[in-house]
C-alpha atoms as a PDB file:
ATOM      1  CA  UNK A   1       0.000   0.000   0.000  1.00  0.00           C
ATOM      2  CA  UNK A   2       1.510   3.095  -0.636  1.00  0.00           C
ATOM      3  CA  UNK A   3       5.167   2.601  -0.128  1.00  0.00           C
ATOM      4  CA  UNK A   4       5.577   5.068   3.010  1.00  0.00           C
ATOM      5  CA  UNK A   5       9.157   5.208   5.164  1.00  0.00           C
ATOM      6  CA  UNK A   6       7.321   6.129   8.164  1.00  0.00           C
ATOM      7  CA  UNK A   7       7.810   3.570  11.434  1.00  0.00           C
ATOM      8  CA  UNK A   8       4.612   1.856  12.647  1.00  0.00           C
ATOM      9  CA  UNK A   9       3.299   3.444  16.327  1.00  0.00           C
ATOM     10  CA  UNK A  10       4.611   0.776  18.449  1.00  0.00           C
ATOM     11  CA  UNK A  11       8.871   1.760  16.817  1.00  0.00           C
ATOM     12  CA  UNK A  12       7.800   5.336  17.626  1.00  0.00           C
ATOM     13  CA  UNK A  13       6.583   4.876  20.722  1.00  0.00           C
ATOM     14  CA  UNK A  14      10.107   2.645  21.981  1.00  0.00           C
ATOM     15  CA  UNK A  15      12.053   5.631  20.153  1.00  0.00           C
ATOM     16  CA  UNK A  16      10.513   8.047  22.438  1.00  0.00           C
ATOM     17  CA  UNK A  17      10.834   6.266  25.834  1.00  0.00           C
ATOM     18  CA  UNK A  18      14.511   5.897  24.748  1.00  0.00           C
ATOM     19  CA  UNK A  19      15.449   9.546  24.425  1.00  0.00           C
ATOM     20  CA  UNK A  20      13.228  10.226  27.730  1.00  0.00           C
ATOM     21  CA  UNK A  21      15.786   7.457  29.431  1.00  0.00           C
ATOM     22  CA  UNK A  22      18.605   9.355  27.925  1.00  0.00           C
ATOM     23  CA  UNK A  23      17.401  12.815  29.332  1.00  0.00           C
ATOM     24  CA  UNK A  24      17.121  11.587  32.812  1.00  0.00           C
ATOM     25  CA  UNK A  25      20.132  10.129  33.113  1.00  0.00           C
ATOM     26  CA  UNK A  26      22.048  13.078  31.130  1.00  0.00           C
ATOM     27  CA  UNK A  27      24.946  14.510  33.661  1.00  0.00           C
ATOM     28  CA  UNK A  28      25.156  17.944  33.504  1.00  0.00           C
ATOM     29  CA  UNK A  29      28.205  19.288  31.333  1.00  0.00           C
ATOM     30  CA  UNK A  30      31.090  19.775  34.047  1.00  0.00           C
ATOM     31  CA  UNK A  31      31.066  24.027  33.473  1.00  0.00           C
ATOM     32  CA  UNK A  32      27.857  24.247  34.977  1.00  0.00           C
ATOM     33  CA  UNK A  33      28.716  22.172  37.964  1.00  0.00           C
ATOM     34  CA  UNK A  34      31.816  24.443  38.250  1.00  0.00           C
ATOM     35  CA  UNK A  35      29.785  27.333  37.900  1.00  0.00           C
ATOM     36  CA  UNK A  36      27.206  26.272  41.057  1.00  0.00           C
ATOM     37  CA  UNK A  37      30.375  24.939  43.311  1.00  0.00           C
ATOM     38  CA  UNK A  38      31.756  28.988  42.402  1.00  0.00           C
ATOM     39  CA  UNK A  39      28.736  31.069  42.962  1.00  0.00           C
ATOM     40  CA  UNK A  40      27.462  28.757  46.232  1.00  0.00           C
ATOM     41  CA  UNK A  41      30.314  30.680  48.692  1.00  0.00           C
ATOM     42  CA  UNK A  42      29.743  33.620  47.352  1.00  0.00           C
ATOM     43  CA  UNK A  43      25.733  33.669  47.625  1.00  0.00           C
ATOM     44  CA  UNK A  44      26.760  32.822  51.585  1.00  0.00           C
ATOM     45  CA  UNK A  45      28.906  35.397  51.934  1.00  0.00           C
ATOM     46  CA  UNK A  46      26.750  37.752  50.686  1.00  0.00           C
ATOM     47  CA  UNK A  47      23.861  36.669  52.894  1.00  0.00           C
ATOM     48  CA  UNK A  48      25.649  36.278  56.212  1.00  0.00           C
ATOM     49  CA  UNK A  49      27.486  39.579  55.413  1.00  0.00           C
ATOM     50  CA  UNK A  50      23.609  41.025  54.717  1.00  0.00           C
ATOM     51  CA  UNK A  51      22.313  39.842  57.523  1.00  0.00           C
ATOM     52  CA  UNK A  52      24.916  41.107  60.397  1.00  0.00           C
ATOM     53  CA  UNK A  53      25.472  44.418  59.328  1.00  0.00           C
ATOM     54  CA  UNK A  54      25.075  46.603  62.100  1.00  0.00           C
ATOM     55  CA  UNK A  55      25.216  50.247  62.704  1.00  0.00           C
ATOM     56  CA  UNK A  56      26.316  52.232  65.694  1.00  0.00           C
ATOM     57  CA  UNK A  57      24.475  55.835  66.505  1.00  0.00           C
ATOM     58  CA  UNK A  58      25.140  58.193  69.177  1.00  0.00           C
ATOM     59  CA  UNK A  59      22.587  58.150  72.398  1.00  0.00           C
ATOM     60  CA  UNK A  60      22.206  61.554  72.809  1.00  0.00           C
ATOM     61  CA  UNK A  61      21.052  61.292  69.071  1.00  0.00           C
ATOM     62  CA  UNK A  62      18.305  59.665  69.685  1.00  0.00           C
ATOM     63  CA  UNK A  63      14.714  60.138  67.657  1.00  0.00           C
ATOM     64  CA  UNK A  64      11.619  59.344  69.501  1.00  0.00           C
ATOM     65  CA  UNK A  65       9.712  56.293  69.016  1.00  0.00           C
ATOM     66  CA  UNK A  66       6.234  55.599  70.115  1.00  0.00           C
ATOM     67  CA  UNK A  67       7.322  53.036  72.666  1.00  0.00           C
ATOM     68  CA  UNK A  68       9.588  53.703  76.128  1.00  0.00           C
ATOM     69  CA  UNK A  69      12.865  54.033  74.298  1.00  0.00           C
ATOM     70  CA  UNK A  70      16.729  55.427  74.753  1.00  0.00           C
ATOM     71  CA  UNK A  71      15.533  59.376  74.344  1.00  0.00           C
ATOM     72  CA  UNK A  72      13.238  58.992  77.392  1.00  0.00           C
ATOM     73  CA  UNK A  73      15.387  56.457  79.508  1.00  0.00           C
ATOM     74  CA  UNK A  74      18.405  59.336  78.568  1.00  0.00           C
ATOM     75  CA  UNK A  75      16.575  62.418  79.302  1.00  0.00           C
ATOM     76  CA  UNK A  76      15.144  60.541  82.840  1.00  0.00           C
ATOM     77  CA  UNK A  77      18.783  59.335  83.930  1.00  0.00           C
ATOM     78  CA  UNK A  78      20.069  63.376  82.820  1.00  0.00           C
ATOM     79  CA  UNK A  79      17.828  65.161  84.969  1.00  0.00           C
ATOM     80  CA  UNK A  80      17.539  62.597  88.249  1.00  0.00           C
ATOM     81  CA  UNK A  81      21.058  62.282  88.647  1.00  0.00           C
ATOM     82  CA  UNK A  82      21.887  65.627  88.122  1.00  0.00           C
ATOM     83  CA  UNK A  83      19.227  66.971  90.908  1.00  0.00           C
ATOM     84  CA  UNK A  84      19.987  64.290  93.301  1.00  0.00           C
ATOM     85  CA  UNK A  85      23.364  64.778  93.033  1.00  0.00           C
ATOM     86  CA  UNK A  86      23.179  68.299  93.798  1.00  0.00           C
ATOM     87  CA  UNK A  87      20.872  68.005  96.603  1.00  0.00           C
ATOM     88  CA  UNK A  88      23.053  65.465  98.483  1.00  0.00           C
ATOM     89  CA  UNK A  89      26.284  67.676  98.140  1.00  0.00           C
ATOM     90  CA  UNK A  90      23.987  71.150  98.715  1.00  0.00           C
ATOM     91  CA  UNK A  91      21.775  69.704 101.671  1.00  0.00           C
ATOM     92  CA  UNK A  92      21.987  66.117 102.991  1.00  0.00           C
ATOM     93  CA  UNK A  93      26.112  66.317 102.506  1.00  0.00           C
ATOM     94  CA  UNK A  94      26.534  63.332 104.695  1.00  0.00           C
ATOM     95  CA  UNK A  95      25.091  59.079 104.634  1.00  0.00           C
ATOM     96  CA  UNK A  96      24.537  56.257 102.489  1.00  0.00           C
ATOM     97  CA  UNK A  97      22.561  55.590 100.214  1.00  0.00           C
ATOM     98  CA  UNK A  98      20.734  52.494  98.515  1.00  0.00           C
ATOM     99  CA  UNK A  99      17.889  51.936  95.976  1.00  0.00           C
ATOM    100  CA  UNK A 100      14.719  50.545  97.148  1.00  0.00           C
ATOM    101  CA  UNK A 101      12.679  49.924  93.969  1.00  0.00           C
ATOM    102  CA  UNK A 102      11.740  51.741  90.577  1.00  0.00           C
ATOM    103  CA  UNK A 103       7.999  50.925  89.797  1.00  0.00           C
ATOM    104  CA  UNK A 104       6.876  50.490  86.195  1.00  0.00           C
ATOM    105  CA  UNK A 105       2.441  51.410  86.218  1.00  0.00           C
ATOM    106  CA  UNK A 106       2.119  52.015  82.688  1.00  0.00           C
ATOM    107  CA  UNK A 107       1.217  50.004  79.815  1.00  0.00           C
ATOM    108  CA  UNK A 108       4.453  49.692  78.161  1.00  0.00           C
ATOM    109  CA  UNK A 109       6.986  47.250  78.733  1.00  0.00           C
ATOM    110  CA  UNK A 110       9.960  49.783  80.515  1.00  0.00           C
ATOM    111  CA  UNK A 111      13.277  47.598  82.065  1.00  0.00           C
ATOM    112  CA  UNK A 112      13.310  49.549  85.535  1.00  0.00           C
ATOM    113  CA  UNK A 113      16.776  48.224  86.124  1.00  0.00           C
ATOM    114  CA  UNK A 114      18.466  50.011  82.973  1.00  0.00           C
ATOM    115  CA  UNK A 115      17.025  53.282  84.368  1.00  0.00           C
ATOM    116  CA  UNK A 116      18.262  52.608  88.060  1.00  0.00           C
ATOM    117  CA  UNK A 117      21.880  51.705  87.314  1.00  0.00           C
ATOM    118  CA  UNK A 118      22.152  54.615  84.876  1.00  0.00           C
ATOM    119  CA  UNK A 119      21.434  56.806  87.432  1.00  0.00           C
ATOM    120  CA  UNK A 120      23.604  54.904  90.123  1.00  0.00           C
ATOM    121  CA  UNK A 121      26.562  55.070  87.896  1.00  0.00           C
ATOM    122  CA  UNK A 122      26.109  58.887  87.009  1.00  0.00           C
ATOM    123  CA  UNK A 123      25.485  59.811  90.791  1.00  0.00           C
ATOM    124  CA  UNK A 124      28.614  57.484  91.578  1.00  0.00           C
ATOM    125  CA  UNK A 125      30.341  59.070  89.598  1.00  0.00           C
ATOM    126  CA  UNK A 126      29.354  62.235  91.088  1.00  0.00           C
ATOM    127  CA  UNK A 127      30.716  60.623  94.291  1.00  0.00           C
ATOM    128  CA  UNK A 128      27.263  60.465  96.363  1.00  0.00           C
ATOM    129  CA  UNK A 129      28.025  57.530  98.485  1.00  0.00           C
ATOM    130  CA  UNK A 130      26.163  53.776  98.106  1.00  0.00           C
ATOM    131  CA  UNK A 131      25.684  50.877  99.997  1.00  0.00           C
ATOM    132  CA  UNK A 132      24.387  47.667  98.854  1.00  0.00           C
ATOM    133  CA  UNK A 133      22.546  45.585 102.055  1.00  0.00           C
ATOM    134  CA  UNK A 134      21.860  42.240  99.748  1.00  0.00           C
ATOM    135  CA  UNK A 135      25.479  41.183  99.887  1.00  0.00           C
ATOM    136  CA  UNK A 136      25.186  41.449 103.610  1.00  0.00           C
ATOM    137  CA  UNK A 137      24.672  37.458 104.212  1.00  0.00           C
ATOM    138  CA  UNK A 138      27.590  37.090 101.735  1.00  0.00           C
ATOM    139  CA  UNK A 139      29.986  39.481 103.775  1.00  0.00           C
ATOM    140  CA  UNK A 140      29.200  38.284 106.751  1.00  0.00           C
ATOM    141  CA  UNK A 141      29.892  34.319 105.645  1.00  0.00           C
ATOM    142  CA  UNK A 142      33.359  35.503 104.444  1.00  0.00           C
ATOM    143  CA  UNK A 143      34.158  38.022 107.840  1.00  0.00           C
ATOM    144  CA  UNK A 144      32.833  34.174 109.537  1.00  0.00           C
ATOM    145  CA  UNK A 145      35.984  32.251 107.310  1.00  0.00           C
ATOM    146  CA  UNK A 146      37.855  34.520 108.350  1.00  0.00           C
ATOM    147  CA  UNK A 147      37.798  34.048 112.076  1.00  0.00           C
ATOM    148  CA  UNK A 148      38.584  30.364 111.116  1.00  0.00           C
ATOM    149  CA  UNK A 149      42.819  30.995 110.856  1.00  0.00           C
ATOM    150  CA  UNK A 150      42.662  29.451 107.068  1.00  0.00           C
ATOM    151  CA  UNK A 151      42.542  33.058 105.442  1.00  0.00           C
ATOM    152  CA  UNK A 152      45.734  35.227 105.345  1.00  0.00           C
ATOM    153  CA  UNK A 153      46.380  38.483 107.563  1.00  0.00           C
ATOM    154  CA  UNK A 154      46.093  40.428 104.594  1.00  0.00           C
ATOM    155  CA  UNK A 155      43.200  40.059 103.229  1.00  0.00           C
ATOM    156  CA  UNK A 156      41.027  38.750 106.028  1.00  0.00           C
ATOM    157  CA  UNK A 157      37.632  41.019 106.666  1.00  0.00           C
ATOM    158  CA  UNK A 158      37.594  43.062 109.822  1.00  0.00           C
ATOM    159  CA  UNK A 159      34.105  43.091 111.679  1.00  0.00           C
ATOM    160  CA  UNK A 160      32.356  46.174 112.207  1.00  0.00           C
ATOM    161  CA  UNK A 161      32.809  48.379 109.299  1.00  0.00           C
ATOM    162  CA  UNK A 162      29.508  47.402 107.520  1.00  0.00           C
ATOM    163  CA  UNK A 163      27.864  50.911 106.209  1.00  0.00           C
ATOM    164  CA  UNK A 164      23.941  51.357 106.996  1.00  0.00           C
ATOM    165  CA  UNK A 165      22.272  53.304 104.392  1.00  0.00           C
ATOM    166  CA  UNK A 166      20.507  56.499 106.069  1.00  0.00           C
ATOM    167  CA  UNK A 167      18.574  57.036 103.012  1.00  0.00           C
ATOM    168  CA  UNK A 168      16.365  55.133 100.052  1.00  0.00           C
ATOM    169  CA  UNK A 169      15.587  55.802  96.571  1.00  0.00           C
ATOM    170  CA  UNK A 170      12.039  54.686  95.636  1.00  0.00           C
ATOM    171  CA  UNK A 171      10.440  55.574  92.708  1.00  0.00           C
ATOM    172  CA  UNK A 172       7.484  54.910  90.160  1.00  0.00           C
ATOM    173  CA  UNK A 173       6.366  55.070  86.264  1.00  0.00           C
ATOM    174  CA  UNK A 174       3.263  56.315  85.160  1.00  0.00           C
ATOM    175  CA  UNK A 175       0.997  57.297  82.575  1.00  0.00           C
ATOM    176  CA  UNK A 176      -2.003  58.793  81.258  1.00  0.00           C
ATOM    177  CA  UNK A 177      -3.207  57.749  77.544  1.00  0.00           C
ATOM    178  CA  UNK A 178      -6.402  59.295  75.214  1.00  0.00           C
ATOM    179  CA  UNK A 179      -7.612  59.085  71.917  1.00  0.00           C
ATOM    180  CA  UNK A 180      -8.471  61.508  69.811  1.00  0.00           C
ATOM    181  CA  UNK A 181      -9.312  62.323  65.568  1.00  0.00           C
ATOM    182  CA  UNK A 182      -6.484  59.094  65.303  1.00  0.00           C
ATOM    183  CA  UNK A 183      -4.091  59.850  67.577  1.00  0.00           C
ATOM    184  CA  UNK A 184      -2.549  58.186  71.081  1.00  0.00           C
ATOM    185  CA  UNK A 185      -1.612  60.817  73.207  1.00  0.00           C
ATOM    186  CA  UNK A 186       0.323  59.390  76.008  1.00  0.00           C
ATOM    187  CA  UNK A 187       1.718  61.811  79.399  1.00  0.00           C
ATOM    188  CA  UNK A 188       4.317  59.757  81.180  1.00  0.00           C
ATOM    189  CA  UNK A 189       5.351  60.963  84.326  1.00  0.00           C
ATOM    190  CA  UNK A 190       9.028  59.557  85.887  1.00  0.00           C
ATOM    191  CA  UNK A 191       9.251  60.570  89.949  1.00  0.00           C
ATOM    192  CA  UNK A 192      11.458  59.157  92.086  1.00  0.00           C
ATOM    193  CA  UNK A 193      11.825  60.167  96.224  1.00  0.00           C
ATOM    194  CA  UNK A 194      14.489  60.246  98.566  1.00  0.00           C
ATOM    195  CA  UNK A 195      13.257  58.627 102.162  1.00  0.00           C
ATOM    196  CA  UNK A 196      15.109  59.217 105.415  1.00  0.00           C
ATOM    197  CA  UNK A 197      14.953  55.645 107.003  1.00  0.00           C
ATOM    198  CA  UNK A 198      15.887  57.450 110.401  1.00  0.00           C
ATOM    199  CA  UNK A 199      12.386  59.328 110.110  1.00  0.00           C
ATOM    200  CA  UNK A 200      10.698  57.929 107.561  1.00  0.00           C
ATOM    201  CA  UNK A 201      10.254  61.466 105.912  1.00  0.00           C
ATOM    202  CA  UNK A 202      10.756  61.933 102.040  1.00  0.00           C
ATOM    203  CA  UNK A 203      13.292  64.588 101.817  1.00  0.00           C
ATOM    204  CA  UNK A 204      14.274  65.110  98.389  1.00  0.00           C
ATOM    205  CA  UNK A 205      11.979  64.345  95.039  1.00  0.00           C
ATOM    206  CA  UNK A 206      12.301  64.859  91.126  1.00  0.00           C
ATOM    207  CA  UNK A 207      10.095  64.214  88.203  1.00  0.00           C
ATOM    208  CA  UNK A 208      10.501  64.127  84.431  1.00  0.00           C
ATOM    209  CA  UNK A 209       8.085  64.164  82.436  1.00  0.00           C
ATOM    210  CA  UNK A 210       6.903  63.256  78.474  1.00  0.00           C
ATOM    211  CA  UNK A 211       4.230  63.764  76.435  1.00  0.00           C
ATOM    212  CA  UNK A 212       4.302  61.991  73.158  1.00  0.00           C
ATOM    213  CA  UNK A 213       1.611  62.173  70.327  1.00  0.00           C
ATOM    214  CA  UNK A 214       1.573  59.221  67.702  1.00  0.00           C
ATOM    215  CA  UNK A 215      -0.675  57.981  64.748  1.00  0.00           C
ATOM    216  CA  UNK A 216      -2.696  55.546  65.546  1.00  0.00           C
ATOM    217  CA  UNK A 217      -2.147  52.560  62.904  1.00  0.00           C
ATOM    218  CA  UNK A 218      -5.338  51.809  60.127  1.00  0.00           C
ATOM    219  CA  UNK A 219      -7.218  54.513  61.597  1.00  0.00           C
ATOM    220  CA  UNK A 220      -9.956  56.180  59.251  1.00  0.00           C
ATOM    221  CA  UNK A 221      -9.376  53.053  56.506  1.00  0.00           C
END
């Protein structure tokens, strides 16, 4: 019938499962294997080099933020130390002092401790006097060793020259928050006292205070 050179369906068929074989198990020609081995360290090296750039900025640089950030734990530790400090050389001039607690009331999540050793190492600097009561039990284990004869003349703890702080620092965070046309407005108040353990009277205190406007996010859509 018609003399044709074409292969019958079933030759065609084999013919195509062959090259299909042949693609699978094709090896990639060795350049492009080169190629991914080259450009692998340097796609790492770009993305750990992306991801750990840091930059410094200055603190007294600082922008504000709508959260409790470095301009208002700055501006809190400038003015606190700076009034303490000159009340206890002006007025008190004389005793120990010691922190008693920092109170966070507001809404935001504030570290209280950051704020209280900034001010403790300004006003230490400033060379108002501390004393720290907690290591008491401590101290008194090691003055106890002491008296045992296995602890050198030099360096062995004389009893009786524990300091008693005459006054405390207390203090506490607070705020006052309102809405309005899509703003937060937020008053945050820092005060801090100075408490006479001897008479229980609060002899020195300072406040600093903020009041930060922000958008409130999605409002009016």
């Amino acid at each position: 019938m018609g003399g044709g050179s074409s292969s019958p369906p079933s030759d065609r068929a084999g013919i195509l499962y062959s090259h299909i074989l042949s693609c699978q198990t094709h090896e990639p020609p060795p350049n492009s294997t080169k190629m991914r081995i080259l450009f692998l360290p340097l796609f790492l090296s770009y993305f750990y080099v992306s991801c750990s750039t840091v930059s410094y900025h200055k603190t007294d640089k600082a922008k504000p933020t709508k959260q409790w950030g470095v301009l208002e734990v700055k501006e809190t530790v400038r003015n606190m130390s700076h009034s303490l400090s000159t009340y206890y050389k002006t007025d008190l001039k004389t005793g120990y002092l010691e922190w008693k607690s920092l109170q966070n009331s507001t809404s935001e999540h504030i570290d209280t401790k950051l704020i209280t050793n900034e001010i403790l190492n300004q006003l230490t600097k400033d060379k108002v006097p501390f004393v720290d009561t907690s290591i008491r039990e401590e101290a008194t284990t090691e003055i106890a060793f002491g008296k045992t004869g296995m602890v050198s003349a030099d360096s062995r703890l004389s009893v009786g020259k524990f300091k008693s702080p005459s006054h405390k620092i207390k203090g506490e965070i607070n705020e006052v928050v309102n809405y309005e046309a899509g703003s937060r407005i937020q008053y945050i108040t820092v005060t801090l006292f100075l408490v006479s353990l001897e008479t229980n009277q609060i002899v020195w205190s300072e406040q600093t205070n903020f009041l930060k406007t922000s958008r409130v996010e999605g409002y009016g859509l």
